[in-house]
Protein backbone atom coordinates (compact mmCIF):
# COMPACT_ATOMS: atom_id res chain seq x y z
CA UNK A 1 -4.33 14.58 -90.95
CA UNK A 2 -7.85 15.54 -90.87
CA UNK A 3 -8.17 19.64 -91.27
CA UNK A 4 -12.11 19.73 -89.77
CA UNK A 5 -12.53 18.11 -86.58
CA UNK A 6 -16.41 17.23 -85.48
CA UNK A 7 -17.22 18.36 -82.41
CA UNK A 8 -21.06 17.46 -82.49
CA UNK A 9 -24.21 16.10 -84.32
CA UNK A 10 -27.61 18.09 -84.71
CA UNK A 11 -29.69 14.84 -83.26
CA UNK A 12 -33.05 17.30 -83.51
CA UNK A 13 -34.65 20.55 -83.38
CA UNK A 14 -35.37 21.65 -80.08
CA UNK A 15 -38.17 24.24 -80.01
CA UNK A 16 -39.69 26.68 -83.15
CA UNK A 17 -37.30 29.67 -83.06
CA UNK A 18 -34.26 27.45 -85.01
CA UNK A 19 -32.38 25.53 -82.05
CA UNK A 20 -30.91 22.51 -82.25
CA UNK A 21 -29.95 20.03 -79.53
CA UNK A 22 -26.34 18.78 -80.50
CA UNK A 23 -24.75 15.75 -79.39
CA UNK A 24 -21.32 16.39 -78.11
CA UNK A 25 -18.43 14.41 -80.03
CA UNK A 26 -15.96 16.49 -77.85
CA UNK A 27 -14.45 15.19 -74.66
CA UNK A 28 -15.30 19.10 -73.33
CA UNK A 29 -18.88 19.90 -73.66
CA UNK A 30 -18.68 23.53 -72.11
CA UNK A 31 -15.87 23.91 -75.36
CA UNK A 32 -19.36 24.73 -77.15
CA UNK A 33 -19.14 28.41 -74.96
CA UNK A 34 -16.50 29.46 -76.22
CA UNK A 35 -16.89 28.72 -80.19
CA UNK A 36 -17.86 31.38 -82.22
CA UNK A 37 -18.66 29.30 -85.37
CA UNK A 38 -19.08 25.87 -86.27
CA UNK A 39 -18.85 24.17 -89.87
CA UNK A 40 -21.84 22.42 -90.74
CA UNK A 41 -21.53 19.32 -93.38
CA UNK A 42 -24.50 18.53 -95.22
CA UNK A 43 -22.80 16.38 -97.31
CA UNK A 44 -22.95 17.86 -100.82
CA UNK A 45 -21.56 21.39 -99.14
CA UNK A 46 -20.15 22.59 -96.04
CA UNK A 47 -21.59 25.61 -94.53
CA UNK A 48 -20.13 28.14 -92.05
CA UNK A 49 -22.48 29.06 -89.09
CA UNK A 50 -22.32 31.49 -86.77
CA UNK A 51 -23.67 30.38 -82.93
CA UNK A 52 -25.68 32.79 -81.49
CA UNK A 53 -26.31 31.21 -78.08
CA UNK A 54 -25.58 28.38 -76.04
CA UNK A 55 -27.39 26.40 -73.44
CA UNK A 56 -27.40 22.90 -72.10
CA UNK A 57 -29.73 20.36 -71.30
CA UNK A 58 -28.71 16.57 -70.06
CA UNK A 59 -26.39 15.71 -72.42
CA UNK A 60 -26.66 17.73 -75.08
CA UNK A 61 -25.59 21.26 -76.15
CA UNK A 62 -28.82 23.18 -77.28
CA UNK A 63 -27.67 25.62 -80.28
CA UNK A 64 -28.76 28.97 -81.47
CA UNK A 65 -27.52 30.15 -84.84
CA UNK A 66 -27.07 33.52 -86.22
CA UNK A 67 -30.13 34.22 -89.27
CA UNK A 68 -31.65 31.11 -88.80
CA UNK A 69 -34.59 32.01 -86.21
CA UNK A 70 -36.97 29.32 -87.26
CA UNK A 71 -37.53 25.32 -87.25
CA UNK A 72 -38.15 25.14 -90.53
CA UNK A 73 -35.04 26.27 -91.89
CA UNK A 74 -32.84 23.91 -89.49
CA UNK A 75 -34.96 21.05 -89.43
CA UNK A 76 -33.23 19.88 -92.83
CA UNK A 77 -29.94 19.46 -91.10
CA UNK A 78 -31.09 16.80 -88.34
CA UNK A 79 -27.86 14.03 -87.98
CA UNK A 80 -25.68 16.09 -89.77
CA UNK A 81 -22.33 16.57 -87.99
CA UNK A 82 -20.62 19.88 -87.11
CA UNK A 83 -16.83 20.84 -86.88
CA UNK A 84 -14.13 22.97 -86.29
CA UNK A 85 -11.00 23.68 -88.38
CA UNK A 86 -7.58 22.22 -86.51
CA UNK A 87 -6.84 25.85 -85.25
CA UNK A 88 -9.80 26.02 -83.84
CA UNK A 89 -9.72 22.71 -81.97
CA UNK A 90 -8.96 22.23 -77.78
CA UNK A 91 -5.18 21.94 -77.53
CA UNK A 92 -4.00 18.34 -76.58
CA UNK A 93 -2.00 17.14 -73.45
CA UNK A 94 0.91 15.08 -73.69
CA UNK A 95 0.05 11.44 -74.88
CA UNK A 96 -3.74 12.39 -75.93
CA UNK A 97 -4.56 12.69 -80.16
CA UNK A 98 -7.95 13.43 -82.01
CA UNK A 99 -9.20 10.40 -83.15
CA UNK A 100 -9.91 11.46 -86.46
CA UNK A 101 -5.85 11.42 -86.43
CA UNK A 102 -5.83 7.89 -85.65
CA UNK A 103 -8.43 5.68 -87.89
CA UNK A 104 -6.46 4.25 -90.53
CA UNK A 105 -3.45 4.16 -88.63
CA UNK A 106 -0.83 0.88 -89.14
CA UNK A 107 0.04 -1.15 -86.37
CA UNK A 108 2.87 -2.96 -85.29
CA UNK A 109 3.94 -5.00 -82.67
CA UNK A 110 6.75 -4.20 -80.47
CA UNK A 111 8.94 -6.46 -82.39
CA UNK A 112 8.08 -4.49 -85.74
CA UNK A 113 5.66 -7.38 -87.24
CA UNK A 114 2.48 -5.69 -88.87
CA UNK A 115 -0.55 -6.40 -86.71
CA UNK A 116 -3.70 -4.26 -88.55
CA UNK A 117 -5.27 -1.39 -88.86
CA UNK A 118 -6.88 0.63 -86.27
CA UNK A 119 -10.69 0.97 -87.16
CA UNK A 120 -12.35 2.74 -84.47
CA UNK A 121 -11.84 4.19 -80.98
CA UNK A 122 -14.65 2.79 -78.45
CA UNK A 123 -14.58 5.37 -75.63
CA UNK A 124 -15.23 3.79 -72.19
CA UNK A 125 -15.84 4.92 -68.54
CA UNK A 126 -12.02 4.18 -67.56
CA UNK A 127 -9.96 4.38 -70.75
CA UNK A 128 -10.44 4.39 -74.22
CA UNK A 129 -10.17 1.11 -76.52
CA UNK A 130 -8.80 0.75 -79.82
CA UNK A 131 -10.12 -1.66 -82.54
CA UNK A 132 -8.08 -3.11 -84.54
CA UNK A 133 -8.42 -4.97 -87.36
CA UNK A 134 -5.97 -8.03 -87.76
CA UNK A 135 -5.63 -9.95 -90.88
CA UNK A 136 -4.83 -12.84 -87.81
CA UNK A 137 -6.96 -12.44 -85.53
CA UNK A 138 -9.73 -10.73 -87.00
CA UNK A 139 -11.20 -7.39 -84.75
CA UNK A 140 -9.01 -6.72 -81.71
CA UNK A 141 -9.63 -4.66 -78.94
CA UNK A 142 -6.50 -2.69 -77.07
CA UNK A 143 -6.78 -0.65 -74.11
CA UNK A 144 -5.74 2.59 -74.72
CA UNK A 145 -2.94 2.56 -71.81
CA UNK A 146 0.47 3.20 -71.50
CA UNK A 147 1.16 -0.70 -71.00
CA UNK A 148 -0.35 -1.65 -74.24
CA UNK A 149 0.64 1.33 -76.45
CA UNK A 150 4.27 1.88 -76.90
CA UNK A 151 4.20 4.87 -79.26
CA UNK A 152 2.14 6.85 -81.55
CA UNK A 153 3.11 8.28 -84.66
CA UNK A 154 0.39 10.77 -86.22
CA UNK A 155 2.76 12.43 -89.22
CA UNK A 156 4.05 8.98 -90.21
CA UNK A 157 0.31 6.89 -89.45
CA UNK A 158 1.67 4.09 -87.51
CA UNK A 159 1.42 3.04 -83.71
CA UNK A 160 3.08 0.32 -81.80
CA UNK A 161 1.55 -1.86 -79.57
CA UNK A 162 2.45 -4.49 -76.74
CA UNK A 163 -0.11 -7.02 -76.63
CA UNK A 164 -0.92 -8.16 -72.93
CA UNK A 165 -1.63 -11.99 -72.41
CA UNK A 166 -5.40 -12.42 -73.09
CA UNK A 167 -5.76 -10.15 -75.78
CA UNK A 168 -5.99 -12.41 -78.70
């Protein structure tokens, strides 16, 4: 299981006094009011940040950081992603799972016979849809309903599916 969990991308700098529009990776936006820090991955380290404020605009979260008051020493960081450790995350519901828990995942159908891997998760306006890829059928797309997905194993990696007529 992943221990950081993204919860946004700096897409740009938003003003001169070091803010940052972020776009949200989270399914709760407003979850940006009540972190304190974020983790910041610049690929070659990752770097604990402190918000300082918090506004919104459209879609995005528009980020304030503690000692970094101007552009120039955030513009550096533009499309670099920015997490939370597990703890930290929103609690899940019954039936719901980060999808950083699920990529890589095996799947089976429900009579046990390996199906693929699960690649991505493609969120959509009704439900989400997993892609799988099938050494059969090549990339397959499953809705991500209770129909379809018979059970979910994140300690163990695997997930079983029932494939509904028209799928592949």
């Amino acid at each position: 299981m992943e221990k950081l969990l993204q919860v946004g991308v700096i897409s740009s700098t938003h003003g001169v006094r070091g803010e940052v529009k972020v776009f949200p990776t989270t399914d709760d936006m407003n979850r940006f009011k009540k972190l304190k820090s974020v983790i910041l991955d610049t690929g070659k380290e990752q770097k604990s940040l402190e918000i300082q404020g918090v506004k919104f605009f459209k879609q995005f979260a528009i980020l304030k950081f503690k000692g970094i008051d101007n552009i120039n020493e955030i513009e550096k960081y533009k499309g670099m992603g920015l997490f939370v450790e597990r703890e930290h995350a929103v609690p899940l519901e019954a039936d719901e799972y980060y999808i950083a828990d699920l990529i890589g995942m095996k799947v089976f159908t429900e009579d046990d016979k390996e199906f693929g891997v699960l690649k991505d998760v493609m969120e959509t306006g009704a439900n989400e849809v997993y892609i799988i890829e099938s050494a059969e059928y090549g990339e397959v797309l499953v809705p991500a309903i209770k129909q379809c997905i018979l059970s979910v194993d994140v300690q163990e990696m695997v997930m079983k599916i029932h494939l509904l007529e028209g799928l592949i």
